[in-house]
PDB file of N, CA and C in Angstrom:
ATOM      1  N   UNK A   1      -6.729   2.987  25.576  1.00  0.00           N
ATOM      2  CA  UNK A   1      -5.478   2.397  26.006  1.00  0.00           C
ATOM      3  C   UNK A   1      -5.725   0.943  26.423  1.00  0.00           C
ATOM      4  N   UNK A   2      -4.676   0.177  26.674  1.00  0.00           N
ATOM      5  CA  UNK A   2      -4.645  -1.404  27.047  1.00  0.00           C
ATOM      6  C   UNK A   2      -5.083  -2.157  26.065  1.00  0.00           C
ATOM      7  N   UNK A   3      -4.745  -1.617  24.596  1.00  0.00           N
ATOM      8  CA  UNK A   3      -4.875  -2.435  23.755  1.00  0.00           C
ATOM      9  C   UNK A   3      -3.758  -2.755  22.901  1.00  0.00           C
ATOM     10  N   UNK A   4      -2.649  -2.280  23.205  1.00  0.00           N
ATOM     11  CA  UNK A   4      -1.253  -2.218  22.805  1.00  0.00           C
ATOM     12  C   UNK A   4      -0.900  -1.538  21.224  1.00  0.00           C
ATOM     13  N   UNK A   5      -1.731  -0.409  21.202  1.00  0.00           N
ATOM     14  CA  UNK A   5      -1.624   0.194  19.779  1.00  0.00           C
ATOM     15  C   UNK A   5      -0.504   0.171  19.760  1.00  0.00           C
ATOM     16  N   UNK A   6       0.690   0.907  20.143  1.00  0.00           N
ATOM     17  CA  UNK A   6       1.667   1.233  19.863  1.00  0.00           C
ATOM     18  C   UNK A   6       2.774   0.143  19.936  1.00  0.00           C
ATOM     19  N   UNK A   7       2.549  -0.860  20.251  1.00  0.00           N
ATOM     20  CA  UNK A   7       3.395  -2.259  20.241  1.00  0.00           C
ATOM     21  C   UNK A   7       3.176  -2.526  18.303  1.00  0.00           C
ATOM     22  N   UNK A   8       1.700  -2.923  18.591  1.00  0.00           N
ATOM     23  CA  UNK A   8       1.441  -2.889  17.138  1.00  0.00           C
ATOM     24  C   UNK A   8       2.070  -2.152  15.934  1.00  0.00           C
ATOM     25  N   UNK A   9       1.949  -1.134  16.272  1.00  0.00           N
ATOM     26  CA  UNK A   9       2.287   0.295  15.186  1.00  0.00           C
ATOM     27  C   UNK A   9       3.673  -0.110  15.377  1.00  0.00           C
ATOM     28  N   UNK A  10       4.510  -0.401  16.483  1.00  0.00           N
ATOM     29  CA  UNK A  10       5.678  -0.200  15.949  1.00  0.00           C
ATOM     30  C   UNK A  10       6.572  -1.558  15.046  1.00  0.00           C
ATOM     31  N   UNK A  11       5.532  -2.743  15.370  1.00  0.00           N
ATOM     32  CA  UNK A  11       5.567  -4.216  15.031  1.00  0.00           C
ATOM     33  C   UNK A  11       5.348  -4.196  13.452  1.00  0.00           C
ATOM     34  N   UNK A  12       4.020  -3.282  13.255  1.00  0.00           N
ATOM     35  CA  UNK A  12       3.933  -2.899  11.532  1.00  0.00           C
ATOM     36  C   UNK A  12       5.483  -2.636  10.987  1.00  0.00           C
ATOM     37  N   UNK A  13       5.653  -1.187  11.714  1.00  0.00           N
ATOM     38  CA  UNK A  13       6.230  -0.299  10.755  1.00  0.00           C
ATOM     39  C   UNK A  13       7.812  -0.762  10.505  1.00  0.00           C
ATOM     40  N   UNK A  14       8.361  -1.321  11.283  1.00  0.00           N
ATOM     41  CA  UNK A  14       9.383  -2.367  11.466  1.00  0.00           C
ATOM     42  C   UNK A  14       9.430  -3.630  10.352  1.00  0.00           C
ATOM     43  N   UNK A  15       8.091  -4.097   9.848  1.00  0.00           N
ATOM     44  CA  UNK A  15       8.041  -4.654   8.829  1.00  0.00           C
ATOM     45  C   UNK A  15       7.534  -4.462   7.544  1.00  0.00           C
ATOM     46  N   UNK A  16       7.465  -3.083   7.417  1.00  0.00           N
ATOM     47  CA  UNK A  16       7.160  -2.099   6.239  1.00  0.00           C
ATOM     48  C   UNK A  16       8.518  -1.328   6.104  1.00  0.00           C
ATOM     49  N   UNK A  17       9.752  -1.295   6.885  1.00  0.00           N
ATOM     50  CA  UNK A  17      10.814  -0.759   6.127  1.00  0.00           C
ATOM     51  C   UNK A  17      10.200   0.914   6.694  1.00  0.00           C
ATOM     52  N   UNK A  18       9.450   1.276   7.359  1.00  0.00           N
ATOM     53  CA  UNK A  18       9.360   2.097   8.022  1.00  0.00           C
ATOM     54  C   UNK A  18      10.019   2.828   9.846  1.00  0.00           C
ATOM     55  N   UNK A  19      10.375   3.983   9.315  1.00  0.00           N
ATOM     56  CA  UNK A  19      11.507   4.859  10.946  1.00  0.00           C
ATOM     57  C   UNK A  19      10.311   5.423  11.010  1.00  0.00           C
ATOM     58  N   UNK A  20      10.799   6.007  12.422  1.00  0.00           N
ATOM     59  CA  UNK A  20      10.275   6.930  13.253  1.00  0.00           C
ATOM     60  C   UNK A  20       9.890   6.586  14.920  1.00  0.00           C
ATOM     61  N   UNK A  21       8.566   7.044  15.789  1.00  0.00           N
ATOM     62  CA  UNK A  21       8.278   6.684  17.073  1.00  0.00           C
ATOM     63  C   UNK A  21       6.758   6.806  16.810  1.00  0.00           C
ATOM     64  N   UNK A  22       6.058   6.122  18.189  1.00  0.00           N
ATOM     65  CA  UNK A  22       5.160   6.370  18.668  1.00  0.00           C
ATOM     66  C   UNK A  22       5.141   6.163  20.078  1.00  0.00           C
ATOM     67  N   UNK A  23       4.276   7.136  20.471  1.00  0.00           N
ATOM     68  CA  UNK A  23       4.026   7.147  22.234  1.00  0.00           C
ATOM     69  C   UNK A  23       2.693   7.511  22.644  1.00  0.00           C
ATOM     70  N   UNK A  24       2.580   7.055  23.977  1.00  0.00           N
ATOM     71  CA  UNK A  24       1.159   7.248  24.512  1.00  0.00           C
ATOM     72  C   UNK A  24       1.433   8.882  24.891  1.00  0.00           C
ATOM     73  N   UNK A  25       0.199   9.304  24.330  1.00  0.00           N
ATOM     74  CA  UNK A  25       0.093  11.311  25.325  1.00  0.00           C
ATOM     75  C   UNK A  25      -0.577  10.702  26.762  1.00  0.00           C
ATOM     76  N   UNK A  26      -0.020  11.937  27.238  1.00  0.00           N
ATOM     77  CA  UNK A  26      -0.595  12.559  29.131  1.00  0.00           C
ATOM     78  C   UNK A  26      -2.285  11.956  28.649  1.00  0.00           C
ATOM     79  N   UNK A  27      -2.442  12.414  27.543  1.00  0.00           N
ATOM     80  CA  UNK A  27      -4.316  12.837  27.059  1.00  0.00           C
ATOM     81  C   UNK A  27      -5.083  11.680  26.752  1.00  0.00           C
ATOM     82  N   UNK A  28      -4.193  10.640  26.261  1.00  0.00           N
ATOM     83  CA  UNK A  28      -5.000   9.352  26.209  1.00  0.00           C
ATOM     84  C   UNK A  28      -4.981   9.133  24.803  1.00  0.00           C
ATOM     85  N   UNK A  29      -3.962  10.029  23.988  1.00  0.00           N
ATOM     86  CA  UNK A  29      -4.025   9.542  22.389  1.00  0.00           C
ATOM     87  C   UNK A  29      -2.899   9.060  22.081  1.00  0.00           C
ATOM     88  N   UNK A  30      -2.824   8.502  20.767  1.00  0.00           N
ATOM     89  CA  UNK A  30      -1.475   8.217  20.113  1.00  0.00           C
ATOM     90  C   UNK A  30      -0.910   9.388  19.469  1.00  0.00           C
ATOM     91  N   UNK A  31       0.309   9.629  19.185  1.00  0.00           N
ATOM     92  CA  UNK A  31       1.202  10.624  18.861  1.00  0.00           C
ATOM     93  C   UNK A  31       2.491  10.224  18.196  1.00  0.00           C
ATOM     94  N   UNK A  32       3.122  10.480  17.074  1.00  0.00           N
ATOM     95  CA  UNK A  32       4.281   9.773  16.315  1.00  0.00           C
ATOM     96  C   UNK A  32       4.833  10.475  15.064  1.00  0.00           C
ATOM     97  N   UNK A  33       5.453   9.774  14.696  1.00  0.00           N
ATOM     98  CA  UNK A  33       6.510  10.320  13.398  1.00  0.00           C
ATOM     99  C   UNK A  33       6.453   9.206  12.079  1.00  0.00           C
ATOM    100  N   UNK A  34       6.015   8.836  11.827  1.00  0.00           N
ATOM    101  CA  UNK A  34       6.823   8.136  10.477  1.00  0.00           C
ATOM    102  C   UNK A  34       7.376   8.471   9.283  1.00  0.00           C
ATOM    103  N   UNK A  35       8.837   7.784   8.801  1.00  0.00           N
ATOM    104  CA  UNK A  35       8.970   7.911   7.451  1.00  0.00           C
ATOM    105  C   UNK A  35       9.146   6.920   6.378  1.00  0.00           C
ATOM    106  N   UNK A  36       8.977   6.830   5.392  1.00  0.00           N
ATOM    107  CA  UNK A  36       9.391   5.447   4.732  1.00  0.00           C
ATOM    108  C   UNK A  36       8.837   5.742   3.038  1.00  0.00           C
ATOM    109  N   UNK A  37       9.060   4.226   2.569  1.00  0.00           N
ATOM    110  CA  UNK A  37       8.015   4.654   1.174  1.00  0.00           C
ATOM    111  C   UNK A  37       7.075   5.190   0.994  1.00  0.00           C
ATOM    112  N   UNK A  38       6.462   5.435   0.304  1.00  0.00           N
ATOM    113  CA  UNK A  38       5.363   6.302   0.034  1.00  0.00           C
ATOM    114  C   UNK A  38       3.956   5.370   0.444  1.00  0.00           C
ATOM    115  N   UNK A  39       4.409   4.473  -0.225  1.00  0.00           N
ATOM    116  CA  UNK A  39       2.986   3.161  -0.514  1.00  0.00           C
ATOM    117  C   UNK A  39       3.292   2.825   0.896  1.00  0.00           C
ATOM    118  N   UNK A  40       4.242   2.157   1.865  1.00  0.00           N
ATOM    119  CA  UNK A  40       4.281   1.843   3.342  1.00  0.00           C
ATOM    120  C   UNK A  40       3.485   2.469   3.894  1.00  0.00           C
ATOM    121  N   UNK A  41       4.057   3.977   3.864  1.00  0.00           N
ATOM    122  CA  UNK A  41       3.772   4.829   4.861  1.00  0.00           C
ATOM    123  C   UNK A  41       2.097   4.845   4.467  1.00  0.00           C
ATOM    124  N   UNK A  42       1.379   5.077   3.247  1.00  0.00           N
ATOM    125  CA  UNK A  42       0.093   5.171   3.079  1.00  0.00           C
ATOM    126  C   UNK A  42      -0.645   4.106   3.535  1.00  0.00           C
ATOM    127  N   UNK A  43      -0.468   3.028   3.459  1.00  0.00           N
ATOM    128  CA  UNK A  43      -0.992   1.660   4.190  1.00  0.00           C
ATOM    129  C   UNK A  43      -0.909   1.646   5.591  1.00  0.00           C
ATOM    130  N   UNK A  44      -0.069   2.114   6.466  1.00  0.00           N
ATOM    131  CA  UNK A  44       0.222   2.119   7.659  1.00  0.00           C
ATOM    132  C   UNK A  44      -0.989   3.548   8.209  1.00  0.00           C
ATOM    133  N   UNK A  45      -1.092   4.851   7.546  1.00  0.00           N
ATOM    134  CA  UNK A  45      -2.186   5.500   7.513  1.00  0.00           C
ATOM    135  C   UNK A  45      -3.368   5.236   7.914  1.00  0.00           C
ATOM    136  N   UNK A  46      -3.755   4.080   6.669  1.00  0.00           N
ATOM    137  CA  UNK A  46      -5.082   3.569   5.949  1.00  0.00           C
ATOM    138  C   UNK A  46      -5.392   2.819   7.560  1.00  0.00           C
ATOM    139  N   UNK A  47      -4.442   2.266   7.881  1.00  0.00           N
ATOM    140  CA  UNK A  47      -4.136   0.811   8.963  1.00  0.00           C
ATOM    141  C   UNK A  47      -4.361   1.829  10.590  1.00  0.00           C
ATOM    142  N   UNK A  48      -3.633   2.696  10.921  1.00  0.00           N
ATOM    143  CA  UNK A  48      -3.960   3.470  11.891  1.00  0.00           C
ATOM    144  C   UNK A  48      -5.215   4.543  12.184  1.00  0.00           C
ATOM    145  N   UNK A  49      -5.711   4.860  10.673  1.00  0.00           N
ATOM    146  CA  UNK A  49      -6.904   5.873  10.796  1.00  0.00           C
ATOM    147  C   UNK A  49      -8.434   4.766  10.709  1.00  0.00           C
ATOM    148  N   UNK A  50      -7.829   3.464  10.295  1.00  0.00           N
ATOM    149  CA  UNK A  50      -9.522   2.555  10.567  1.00  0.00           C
ATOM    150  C   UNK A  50      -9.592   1.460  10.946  1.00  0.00           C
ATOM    151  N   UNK A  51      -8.436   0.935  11.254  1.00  0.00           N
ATOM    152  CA  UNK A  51      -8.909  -0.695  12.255  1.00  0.00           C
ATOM    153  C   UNK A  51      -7.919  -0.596  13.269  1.00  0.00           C
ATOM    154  N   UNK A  52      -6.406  -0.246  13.526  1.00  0.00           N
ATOM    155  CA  UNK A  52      -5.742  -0.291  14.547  1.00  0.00           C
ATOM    156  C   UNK A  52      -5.543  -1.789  15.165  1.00  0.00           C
ATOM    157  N   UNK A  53      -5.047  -1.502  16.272  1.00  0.00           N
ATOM    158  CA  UNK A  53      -4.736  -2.815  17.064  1.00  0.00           C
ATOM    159  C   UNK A  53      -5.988  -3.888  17.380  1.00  0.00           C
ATOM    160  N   UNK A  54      -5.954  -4.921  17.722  1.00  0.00           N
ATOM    161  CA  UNK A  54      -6.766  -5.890  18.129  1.00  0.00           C
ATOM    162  C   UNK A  54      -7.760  -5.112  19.487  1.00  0.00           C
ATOM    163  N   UNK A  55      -9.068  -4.872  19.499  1.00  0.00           N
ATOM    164  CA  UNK A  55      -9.459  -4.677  20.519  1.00  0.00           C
ATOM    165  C   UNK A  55      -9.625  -2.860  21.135  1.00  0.00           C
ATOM    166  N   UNK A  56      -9.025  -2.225  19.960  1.00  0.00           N
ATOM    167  CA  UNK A  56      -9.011  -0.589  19.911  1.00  0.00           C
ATOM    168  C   UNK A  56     -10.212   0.021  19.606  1.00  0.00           C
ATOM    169  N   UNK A  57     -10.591   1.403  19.670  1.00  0.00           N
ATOM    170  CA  UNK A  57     -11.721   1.892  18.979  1.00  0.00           C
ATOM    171  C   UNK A  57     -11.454   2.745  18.016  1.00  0.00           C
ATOM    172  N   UNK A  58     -10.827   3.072  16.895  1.00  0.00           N
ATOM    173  CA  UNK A  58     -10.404   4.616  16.721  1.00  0.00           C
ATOM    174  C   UNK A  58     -11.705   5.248  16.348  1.00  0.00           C
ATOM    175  N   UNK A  59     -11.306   6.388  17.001  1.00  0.00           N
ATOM    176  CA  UNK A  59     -12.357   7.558  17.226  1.00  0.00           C
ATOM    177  C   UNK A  59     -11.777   8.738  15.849  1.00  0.00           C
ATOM    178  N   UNK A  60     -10.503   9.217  15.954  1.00  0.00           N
ATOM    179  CA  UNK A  60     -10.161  10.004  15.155  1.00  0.00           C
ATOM    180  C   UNK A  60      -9.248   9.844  14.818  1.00  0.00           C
ATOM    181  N   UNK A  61      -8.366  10.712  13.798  1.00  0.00           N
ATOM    182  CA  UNK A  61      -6.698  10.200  12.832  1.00  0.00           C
ATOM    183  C   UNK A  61      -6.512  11.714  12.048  1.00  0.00           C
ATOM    184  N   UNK A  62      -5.874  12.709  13.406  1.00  0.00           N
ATOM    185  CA  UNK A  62      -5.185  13.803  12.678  1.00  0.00           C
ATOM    186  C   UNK A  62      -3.985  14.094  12.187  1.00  0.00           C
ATOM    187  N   UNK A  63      -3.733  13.870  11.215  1.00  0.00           N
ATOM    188  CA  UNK A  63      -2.818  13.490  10.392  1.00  0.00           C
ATOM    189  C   UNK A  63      -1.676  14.884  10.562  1.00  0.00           C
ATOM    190  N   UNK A  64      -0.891  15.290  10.465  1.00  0.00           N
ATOM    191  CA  UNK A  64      -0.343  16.670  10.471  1.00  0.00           C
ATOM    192  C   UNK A  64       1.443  16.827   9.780  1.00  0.00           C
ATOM    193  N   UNK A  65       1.536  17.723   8.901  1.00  0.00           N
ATOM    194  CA  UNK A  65       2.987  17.339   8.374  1.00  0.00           C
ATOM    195  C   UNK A  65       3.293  16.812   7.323  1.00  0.00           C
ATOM    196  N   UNK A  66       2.137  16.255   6.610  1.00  0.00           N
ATOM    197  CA  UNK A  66       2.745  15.072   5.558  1.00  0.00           C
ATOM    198  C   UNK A  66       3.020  15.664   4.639  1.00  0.00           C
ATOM    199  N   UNK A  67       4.197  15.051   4.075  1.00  0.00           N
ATOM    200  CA  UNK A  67       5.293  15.150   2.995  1.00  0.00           C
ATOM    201  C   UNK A  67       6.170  14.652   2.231  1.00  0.00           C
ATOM    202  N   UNK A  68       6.974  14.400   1.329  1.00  0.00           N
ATOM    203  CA  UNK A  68       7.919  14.073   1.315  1.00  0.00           C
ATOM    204  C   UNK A  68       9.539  14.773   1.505  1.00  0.00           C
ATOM    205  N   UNK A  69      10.449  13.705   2.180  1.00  0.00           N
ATOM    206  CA  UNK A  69      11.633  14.259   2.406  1.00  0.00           C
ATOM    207  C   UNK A  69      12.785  13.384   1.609  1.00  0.00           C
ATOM    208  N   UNK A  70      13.852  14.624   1.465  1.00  0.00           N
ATOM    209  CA  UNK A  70      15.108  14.089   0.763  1.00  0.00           C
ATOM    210  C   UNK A  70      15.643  13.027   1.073  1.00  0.00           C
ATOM    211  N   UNK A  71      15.711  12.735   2.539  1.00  0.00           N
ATOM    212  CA  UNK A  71      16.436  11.862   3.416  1.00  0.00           C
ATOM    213  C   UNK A  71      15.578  11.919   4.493  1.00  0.00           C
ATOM    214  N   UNK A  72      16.066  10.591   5.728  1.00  0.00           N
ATOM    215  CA  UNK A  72      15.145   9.917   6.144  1.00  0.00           C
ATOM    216  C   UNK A  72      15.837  10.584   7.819  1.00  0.00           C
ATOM    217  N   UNK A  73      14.940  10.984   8.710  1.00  0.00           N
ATOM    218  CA  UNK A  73      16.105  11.445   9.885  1.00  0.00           C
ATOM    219  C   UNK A  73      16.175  10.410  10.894  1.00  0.00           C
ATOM    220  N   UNK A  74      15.495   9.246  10.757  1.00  0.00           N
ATOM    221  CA  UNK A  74      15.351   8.220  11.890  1.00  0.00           C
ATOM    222  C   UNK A  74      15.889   6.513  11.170  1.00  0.00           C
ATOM    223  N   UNK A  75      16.459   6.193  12.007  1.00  0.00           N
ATOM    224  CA  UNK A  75      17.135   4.701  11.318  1.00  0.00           C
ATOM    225  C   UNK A  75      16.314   3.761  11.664  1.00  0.00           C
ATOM    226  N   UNK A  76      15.095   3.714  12.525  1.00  0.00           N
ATOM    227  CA  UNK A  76      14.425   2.398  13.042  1.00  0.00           C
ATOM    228  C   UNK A  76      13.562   3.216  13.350  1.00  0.00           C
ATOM    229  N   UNK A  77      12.403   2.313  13.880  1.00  0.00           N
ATOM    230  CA  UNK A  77      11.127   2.722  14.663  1.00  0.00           C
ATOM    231  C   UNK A  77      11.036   2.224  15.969  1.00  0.00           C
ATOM    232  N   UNK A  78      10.480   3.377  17.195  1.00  0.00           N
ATOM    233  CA  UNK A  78      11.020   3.247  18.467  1.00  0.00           C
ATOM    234  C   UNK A  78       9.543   3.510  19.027  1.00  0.00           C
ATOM    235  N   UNK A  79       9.348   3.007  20.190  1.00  0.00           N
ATOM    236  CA  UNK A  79       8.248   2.957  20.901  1.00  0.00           C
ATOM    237  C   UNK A  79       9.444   4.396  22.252  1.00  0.00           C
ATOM    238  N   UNK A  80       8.341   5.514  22.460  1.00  0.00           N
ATOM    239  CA  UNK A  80       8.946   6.590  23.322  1.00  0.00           C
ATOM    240  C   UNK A  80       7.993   6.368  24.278  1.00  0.00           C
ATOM    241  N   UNK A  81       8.724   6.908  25.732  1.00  0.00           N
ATOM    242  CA  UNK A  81       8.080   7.207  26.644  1.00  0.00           C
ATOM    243  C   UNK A  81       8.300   8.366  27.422  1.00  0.00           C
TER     244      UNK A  81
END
């Protein structure tokens, strides 16, 4: 934490044409939703599972859910708390 992943992530995905959230867990990890193009959303992946924010470490990137959907259920990308 205190490296502003999730400012980041949501600064990306906002300019990838990518919805959804991210939030800090109780536990000390990142946790989120995205949806978008295919190629976005895979770059934003690539971008969260190995370099992250300025000054981060990532340790791990469990991915869970992935798919594609008919329609999109989120209109923007939101930083939750």
């Amino acid at each position: 934490m205190g490296c502003y992943f999730t400012k980041y992530t949501r600064d990306m995905c906002k300019k990838a044409g990518i919805t959804g959230w991210v939030k800090n867990s109780k536990q000390g990890t990142i946790v989120g939703k995205m949806q978008g193009p295919k190629e976005e959303v895979d770059k934003m992946i690539e971008w969260i599972s190995t370099k992250g924010s300025p000054g981060c470490q990532i340790e791990k990137c469990d991915l869970r859910n992935v798919g594609t959907l008919n329609r999109l259920d989120y209109k923007d990308f939101a930083i939750r708390f």
